[in-house]
Protein backbone atom coordinates (compact mmCIF):
# COMPACT_ATOMS: atom_id res chain seq x y z
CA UNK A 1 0.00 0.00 0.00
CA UNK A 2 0.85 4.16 -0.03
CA UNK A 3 1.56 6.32 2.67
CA UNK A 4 2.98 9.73 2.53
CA UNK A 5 6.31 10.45 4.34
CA UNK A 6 6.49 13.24 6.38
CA UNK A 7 6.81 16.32 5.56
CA UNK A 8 7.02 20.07 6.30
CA UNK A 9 6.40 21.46 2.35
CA UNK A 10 3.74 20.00 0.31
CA UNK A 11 0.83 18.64 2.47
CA UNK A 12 -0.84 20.34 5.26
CA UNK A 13 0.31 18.80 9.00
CA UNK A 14 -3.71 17.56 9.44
CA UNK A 15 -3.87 15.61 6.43
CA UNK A 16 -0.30 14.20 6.44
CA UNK A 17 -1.11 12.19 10.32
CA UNK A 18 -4.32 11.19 8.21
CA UNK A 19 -2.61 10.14 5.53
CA UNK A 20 -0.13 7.98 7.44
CA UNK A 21 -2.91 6.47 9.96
CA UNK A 22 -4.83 5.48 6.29
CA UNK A 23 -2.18 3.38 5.25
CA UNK A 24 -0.73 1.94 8.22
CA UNK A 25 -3.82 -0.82 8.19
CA UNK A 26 -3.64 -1.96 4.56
CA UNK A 27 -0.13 -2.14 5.07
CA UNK A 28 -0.17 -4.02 8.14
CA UNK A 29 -3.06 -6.17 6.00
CA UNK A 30 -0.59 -6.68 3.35
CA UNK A 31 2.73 -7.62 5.57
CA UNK A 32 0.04 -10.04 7.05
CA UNK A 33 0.21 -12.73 3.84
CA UNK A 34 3.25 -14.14 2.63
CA UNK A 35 10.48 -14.19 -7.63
CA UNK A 36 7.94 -13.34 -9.43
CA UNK A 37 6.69 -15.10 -12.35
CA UNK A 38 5.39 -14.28 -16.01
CA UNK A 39 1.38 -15.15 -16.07
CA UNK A 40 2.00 -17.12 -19.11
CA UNK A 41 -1.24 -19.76 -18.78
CA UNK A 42 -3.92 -17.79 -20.35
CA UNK A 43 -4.28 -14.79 -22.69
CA UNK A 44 -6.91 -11.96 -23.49
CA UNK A 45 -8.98 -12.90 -26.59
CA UNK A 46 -8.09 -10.99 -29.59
CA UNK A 47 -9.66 -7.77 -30.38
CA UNK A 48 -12.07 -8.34 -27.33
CA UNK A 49 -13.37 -5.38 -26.17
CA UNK A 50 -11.69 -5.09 -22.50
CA UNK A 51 -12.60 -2.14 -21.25
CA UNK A 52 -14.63 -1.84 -17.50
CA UNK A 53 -15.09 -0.08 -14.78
CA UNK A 54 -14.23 -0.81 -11.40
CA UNK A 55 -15.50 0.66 -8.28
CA UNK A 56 -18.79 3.52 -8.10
CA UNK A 57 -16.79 5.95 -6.57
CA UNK A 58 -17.48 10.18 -8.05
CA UNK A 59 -13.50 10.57 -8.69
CA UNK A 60 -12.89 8.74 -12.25
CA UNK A 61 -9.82 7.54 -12.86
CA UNK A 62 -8.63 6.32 -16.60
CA UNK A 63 -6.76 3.08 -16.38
CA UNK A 64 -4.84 2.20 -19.75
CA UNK A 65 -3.20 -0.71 -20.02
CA UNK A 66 -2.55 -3.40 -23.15
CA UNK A 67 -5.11 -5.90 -22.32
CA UNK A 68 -5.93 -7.35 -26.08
CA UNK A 69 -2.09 -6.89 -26.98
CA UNK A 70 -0.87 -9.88 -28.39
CA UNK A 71 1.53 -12.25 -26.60
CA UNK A 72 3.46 -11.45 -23.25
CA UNK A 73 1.98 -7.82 -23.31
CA UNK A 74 -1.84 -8.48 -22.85
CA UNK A 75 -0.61 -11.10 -19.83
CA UNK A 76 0.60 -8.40 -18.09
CA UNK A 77 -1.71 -5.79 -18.98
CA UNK A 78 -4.38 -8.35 -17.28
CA UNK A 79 -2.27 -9.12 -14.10
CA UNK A 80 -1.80 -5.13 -13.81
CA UNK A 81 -5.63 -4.73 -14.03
CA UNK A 82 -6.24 -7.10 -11.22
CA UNK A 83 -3.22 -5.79 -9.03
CA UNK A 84 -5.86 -2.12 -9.38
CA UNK A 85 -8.58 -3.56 -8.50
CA UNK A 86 -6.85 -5.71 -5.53
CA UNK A 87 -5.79 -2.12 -4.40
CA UNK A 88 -9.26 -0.98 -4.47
CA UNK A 89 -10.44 -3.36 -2.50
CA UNK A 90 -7.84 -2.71 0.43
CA UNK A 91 -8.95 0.48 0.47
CA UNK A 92 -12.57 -0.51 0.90
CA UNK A 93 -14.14 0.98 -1.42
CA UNK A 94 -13.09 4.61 -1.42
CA UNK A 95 -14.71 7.19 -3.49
CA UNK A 96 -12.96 6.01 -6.70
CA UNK A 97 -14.01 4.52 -9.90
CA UNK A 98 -11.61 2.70 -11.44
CA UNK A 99 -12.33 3.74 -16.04
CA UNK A 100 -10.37 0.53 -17.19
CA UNK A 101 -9.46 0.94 -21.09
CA UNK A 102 -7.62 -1.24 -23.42
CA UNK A 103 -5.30 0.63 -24.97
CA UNK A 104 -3.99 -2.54 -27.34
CA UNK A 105 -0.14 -2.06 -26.70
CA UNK A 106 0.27 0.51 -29.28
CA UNK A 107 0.06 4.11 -29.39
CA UNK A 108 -3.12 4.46 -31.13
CA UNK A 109 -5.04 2.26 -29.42
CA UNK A 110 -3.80 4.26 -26.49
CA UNK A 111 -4.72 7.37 -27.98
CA UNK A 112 -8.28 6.68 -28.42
CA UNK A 113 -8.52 4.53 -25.02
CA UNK A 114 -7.02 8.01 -22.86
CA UNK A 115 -9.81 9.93 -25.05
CA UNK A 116 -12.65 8.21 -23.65
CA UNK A 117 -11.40 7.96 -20.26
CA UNK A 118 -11.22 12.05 -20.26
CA UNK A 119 -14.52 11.80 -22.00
CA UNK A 120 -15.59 9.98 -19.15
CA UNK A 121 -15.19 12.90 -16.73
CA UNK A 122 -11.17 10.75 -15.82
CA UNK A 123 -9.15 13.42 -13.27
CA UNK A 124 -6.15 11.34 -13.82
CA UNK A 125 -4.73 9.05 -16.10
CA UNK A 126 -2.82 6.02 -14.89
CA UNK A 127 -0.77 4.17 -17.48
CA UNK A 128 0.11 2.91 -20.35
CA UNK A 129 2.89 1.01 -20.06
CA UNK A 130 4.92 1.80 -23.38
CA UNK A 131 7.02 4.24 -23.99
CA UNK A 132 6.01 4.60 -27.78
CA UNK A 133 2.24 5.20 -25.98
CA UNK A 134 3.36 7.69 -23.50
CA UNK A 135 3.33 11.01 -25.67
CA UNK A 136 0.21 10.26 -26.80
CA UNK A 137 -1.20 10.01 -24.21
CA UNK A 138 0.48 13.11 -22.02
CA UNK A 139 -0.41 14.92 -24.99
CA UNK A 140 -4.38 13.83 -24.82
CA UNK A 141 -4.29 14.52 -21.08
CA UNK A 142 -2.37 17.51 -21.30
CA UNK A 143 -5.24 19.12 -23.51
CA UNK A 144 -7.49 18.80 -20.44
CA UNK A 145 -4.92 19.87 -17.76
CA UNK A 146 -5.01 16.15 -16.33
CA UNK A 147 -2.25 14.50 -14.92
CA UNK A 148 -0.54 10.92 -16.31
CA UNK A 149 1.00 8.12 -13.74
CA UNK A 150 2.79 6.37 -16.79
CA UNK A 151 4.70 2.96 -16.06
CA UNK A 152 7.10 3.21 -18.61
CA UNK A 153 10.65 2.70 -18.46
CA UNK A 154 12.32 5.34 -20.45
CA UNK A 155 12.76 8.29 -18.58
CA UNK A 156 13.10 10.02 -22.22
CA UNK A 157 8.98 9.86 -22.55
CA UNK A 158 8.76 11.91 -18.64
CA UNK A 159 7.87 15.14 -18.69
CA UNK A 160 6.32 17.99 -16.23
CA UNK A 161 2.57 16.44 -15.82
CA UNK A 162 3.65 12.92 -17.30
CA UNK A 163 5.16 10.99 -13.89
CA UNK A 164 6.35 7.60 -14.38
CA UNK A 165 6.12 5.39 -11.45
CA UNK A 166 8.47 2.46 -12.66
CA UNK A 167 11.78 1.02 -11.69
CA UNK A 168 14.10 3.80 -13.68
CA UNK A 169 17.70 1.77 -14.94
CA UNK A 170 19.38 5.51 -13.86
CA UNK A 171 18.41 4.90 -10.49
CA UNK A 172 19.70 1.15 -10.09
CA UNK A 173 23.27 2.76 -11.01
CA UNK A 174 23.27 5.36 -9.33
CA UNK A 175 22.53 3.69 -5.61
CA UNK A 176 25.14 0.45 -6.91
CA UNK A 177 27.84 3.18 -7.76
CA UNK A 178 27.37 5.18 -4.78
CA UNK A 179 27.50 2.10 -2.32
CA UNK A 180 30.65 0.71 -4.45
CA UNK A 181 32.46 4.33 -4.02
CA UNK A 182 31.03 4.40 -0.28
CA UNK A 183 33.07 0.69 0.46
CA UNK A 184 36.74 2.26 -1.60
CA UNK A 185 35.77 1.58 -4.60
CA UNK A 186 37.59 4.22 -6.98
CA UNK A 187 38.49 2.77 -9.91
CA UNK A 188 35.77 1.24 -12.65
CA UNK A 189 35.44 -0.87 -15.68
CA UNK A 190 32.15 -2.16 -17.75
CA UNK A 191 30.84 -4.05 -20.16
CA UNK A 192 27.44 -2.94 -21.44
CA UNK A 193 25.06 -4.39 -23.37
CA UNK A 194 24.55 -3.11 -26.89
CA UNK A 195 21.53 -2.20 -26.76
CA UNK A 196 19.10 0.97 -26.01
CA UNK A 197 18.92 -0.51 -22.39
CA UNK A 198 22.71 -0.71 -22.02
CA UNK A 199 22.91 3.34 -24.03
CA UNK A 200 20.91 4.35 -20.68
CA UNK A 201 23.06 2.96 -18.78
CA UNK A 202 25.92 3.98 -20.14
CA UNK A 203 25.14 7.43 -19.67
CA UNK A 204 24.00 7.11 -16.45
CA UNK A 205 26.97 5.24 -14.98
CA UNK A 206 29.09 8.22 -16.72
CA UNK A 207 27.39 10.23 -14.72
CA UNK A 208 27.59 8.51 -11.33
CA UNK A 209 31.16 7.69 -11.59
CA UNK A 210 32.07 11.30 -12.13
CA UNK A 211 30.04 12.59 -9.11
CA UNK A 212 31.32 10.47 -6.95
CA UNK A 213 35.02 11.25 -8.02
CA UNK A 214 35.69 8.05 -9.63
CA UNK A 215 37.18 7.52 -12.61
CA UNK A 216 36.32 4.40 -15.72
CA UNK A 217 39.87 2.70 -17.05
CA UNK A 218 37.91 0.55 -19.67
CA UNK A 219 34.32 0.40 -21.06
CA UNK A 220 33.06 -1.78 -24.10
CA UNK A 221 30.03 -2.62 -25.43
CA UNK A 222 28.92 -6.53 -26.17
CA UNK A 223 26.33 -7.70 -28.36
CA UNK A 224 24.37 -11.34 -27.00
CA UNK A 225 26.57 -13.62 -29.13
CA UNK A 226 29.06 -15.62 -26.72
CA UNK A 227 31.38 -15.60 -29.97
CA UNK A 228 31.65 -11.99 -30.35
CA UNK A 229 32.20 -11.08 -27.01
CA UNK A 230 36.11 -12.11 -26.63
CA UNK A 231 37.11 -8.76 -27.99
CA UNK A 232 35.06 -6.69 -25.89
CA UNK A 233 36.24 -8.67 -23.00
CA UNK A 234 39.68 -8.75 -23.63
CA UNK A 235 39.91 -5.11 -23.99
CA UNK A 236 37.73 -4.79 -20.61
CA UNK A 237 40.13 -6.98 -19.04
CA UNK A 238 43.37 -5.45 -19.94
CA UNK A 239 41.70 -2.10 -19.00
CA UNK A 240 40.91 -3.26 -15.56
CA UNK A 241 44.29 -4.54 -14.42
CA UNK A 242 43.96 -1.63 -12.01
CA UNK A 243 40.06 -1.51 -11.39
CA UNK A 244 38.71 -2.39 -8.42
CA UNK A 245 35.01 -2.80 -9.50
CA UNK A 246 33.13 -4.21 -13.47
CA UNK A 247 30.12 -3.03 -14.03
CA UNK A 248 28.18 -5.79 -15.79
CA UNK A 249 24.09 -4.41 -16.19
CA UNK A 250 22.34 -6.92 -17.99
CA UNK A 251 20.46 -10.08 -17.31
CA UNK A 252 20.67 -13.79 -17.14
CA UNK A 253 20.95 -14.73 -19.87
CA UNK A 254 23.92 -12.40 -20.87
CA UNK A 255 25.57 -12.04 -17.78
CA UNK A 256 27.31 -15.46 -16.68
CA UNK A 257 28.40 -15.55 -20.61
CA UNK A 258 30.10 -12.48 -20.07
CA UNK A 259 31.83 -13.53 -16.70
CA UNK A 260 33.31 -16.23 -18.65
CA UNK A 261 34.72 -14.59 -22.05
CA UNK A 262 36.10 -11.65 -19.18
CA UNK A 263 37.55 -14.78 -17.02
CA UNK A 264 38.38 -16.49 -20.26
CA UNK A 265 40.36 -12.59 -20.81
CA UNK A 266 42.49 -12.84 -17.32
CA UNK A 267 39.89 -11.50 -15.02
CA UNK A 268 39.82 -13.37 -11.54
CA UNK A 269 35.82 -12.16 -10.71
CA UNK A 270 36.87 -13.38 -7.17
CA UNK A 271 39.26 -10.58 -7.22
CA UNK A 272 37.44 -7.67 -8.57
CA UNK A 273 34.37 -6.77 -7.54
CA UNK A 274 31.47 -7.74 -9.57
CA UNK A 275 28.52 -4.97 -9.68
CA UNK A 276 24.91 -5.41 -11.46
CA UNK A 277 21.40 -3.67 -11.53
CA UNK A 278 18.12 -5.24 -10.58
CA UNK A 279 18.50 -7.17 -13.49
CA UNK A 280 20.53 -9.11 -11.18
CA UNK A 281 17.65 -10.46 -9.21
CA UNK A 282 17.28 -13.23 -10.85
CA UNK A 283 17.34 -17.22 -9.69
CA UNK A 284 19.69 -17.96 -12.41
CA UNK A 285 22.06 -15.04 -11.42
CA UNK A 286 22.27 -16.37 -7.41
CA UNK A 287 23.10 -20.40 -8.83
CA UNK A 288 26.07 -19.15 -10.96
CA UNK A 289 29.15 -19.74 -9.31
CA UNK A 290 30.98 -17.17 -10.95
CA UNK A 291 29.03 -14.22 -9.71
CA UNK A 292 28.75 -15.55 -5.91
CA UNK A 293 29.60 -12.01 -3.76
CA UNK A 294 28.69 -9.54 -6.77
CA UNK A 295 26.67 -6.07 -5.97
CA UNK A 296 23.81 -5.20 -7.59
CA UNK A 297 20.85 -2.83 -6.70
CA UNK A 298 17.15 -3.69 -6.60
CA UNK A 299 14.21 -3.16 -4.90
CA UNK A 300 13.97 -4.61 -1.61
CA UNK A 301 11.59 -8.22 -2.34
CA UNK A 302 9.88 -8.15 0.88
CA UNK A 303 6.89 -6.11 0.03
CA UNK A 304 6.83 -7.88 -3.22
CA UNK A 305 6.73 -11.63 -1.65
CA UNK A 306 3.64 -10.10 0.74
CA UNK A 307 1.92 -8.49 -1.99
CA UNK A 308 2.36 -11.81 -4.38
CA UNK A 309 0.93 -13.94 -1.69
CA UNK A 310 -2.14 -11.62 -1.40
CA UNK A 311 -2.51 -11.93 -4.98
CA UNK A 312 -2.53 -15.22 -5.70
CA UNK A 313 -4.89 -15.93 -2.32
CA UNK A 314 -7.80 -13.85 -4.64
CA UNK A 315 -6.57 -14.57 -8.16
CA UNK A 316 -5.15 -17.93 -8.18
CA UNK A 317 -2.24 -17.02 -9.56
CA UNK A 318 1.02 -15.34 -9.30
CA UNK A 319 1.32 -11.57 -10.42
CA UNK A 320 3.72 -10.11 -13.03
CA UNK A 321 6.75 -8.08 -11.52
CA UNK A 322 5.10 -4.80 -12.80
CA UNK A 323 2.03 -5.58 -11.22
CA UNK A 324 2.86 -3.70 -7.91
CA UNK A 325 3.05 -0.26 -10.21
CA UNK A 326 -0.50 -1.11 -10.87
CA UNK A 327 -1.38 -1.67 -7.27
CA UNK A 328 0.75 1.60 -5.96
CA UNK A 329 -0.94 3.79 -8.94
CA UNK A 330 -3.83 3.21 -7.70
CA UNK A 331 -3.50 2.90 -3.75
CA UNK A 332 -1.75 6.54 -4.11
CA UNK A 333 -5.04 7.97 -6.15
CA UNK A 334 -7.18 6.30 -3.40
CA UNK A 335 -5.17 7.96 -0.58
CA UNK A 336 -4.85 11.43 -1.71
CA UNK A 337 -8.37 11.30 -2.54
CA UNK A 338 -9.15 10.53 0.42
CA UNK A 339 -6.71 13.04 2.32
CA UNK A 340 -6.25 15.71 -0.02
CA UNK A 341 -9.28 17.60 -1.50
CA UNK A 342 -9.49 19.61 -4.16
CA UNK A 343 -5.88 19.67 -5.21
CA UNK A 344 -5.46 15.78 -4.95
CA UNK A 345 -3.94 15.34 -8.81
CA UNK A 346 -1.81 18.94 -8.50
CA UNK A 347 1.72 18.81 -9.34
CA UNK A 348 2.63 20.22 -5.73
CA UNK A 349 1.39 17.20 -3.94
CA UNK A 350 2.24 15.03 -6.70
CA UNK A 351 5.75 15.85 -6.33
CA UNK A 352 6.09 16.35 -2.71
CA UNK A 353 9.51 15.87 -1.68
CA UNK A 354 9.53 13.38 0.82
CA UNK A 355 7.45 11.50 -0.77
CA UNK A 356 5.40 8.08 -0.52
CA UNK A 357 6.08 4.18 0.63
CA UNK A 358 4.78 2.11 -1.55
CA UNK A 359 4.89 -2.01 -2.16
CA UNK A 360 8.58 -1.71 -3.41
CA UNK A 361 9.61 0.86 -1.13
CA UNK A 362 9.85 4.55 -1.09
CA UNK A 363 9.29 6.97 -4.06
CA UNK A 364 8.75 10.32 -5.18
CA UNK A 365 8.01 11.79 -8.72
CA UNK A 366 10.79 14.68 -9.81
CA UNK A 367 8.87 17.86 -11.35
CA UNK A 368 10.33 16.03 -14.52
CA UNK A 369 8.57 13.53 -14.49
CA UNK A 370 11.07 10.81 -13.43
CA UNK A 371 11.21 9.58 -9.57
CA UNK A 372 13.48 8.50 -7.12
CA UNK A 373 13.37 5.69 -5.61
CA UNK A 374 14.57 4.05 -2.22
CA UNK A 375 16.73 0.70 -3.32
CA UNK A 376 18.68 -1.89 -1.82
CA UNK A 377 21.65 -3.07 -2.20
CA UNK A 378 22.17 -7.13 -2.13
CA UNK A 379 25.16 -9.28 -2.43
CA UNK A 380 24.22 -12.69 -5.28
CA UNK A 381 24.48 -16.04 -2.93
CA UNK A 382 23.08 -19.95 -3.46
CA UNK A 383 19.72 -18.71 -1.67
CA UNK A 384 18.90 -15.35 -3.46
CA UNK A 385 19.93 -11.81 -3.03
CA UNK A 386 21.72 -11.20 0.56
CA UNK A 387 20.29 -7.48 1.56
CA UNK A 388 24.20 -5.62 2.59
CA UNK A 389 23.00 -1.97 2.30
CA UNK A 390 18.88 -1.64 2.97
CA UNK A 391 16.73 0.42 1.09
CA UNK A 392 16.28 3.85 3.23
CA UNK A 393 12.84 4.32 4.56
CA UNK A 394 12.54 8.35 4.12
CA UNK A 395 14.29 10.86 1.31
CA UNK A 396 16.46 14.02 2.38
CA UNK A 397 14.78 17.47 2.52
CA UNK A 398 15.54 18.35 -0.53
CA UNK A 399 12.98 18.29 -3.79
CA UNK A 400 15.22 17.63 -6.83
């Protein structure tokens, strides 16, 4: 569930203890049940019409999500829609309707899907979950001065009005670089996938390293072909004859294939350290010998594991791992309508700066439209992610 942190800026004193009192019992509610896995057994039927409404509360809210998409994409759209709804219920029944709209996974669908939700009297829009569906519909929304909770990704699509509550690659490096330059680490060297998730990255790790007074000695870039990575890696690893830290963001099924052509280069992993994003959190990751003591950053799973349990106790099955941005969308709607009034969807209490707990921690949406987030840091063992640096529970003074 939401709560708002404290604070001394954005919400009246009143309404903040309110606030906090609010979600204190779903939460407790939530911690109460006790990986997550794709919801691959059944699929929307194509081109049915998916759109609903849930709840008869007078504060519409537009829901857009990719329920008749083809493939993985409708799956998720469909766990996402019942993650809202289970967030609904928690907060028994609060004076919020729920405008659920297929938006098909593609930007016109979305398009037409945002128009009848503002049509439909929507204050705020919540969703979609592409980035090529963003624009349109911050653009649609925009027209009517109405806010967009987006779930996207690619910070590139935020803007002032268009907030994306999501799990942001820039902030995975920043917390793993901060914690590696907090424990001596000074010296860095990566190998990046070649791809637009790895061109994020890149730039972000730049970024981090330099702030932090560090300094890269080698950085390459590796397409997913175990035969073509030996150069990469062999520049990487005479590079990082110095380095006390490689940077390795990408996922299982790249990452232990890089660890070998970098070992297979002169690298001794057991003598360097090994750091990762929340890509990292991944079974596959903690059973590979070769990464066993590597950093990476992710959210802290707790909050997930409760919330999954809840889940699958009403739906029978387990949720996707976006699901909780579904479920923290909407329990943050249901709270500040609830607490805040009039000015419930304004960008002032949108982007209060100490912002809100949610399922996966802390957050708080930048006036840009991206958001900070509180992470973890874990160490890979045999039983999962090893929690070395916990995820902080409030964010500095500061609005940024």
């Amino acid at each position: 569930m939401i709560r708002a942190l404290k604070t001394e800026s954005s919400f009246a004193r009143p309404r903040r203890v309110w606030l906090g009192a609010l979600m204190a019992g779903a939460l407790a509610a939530l911690a109460a049940c006790s990986g997550s896995s794709d919801l691959f057994n059944s699929r929307p039927a194509p081109g049915a019409d998916q759109s609903t409404a849930i709840g008869s509360g007078q504060i519409k809210v537009g829901l857009i999500l990719p329920l008749s998409a083809a493939g993985n994409a409708g799956l998720v759209g469909q766990s996402m829609k019942n993650a809202a709804e289970l967030a609904l219920a928690d907060f028994k029944s609060p004076n919020v309707q729920l405008l659920v709209k297929d938006g098909g996974g593609n930007a016109q669908g979305t398009q037409q899907a945002v128009q009848q939700a503002l049509d439909e009297g929507a204050e705020i829009i919540l969703g979609p979950l592409f980035a090529h569906s963003v624009g349109v519909a911050g653009q649609a929304a925009r027209a009517r001065n109405v806010p967009v909770i987006a779930f996207s990704t690619d910070s590139s699509v935020a803007a002032r009005g268009v907030y994306l509550l999501s799990f942001l690659p820039e902030s995975d490096v920043d917390r793993i670089v901060d914690y590696a330059v907090a424990n001596g680490k000074r010296s860095f060297a990566a190998m990046l996938p070649d791809n637009s998730y790895g061109t994020v990255v890149e730039a972000a790790f730049k970024q981090a390293v330099a702030r932090k007074g560090g300094r890269i000695v080698g950085l390459e870039r590796y397409p997913l072909d175990s035969a073509r990575m030996a150069e990469p890696a062999r520049l990487v690893a005479q590079a990082a004859r110095g380095a006390d830290a490689i940077f390795i963001p990408d996922g299982a099924d790249a990452v232990p294939l890089v660890v070998q052509a970098l070992t297979a280069a002169g690298v001794v992993p057991r003598r360097i350290q090994l750091l990762g994003t929340a890509l990292w959190d991944d079974p596959r990751i903690a059973n590979d010998a070769s990464l066993q003591g590597g950093w990476y950053a992710a959210p802290d799973s707790n909050g997930f594991r409760g919330f999954s349990a809840k889940y699958r106790s009403r739906f029978g099955q387990d949720p996707v791992r976006t699901a909780t941005l579904a479920y923290d969308a909407v329990a943050l709607v249901a709270a500040l309508v609830k607490t805040q009034g009039p000015q419930r969807f304004s960008d002032e209490v949108l982007t209060n700066s100490s912002g809100f707990a949610g399922i996966d921690g802390i957050f708080r949406f930048r006036s840009d439209g991206t958001n900070d987030r509180g992470i973890a840091v874990l160490r890979v063992a045999p039983a999962g992610g090893q929690v070395i640096s916990p995820a902080p529970r409030s964010f500095g003074a500061s609005g940024t």
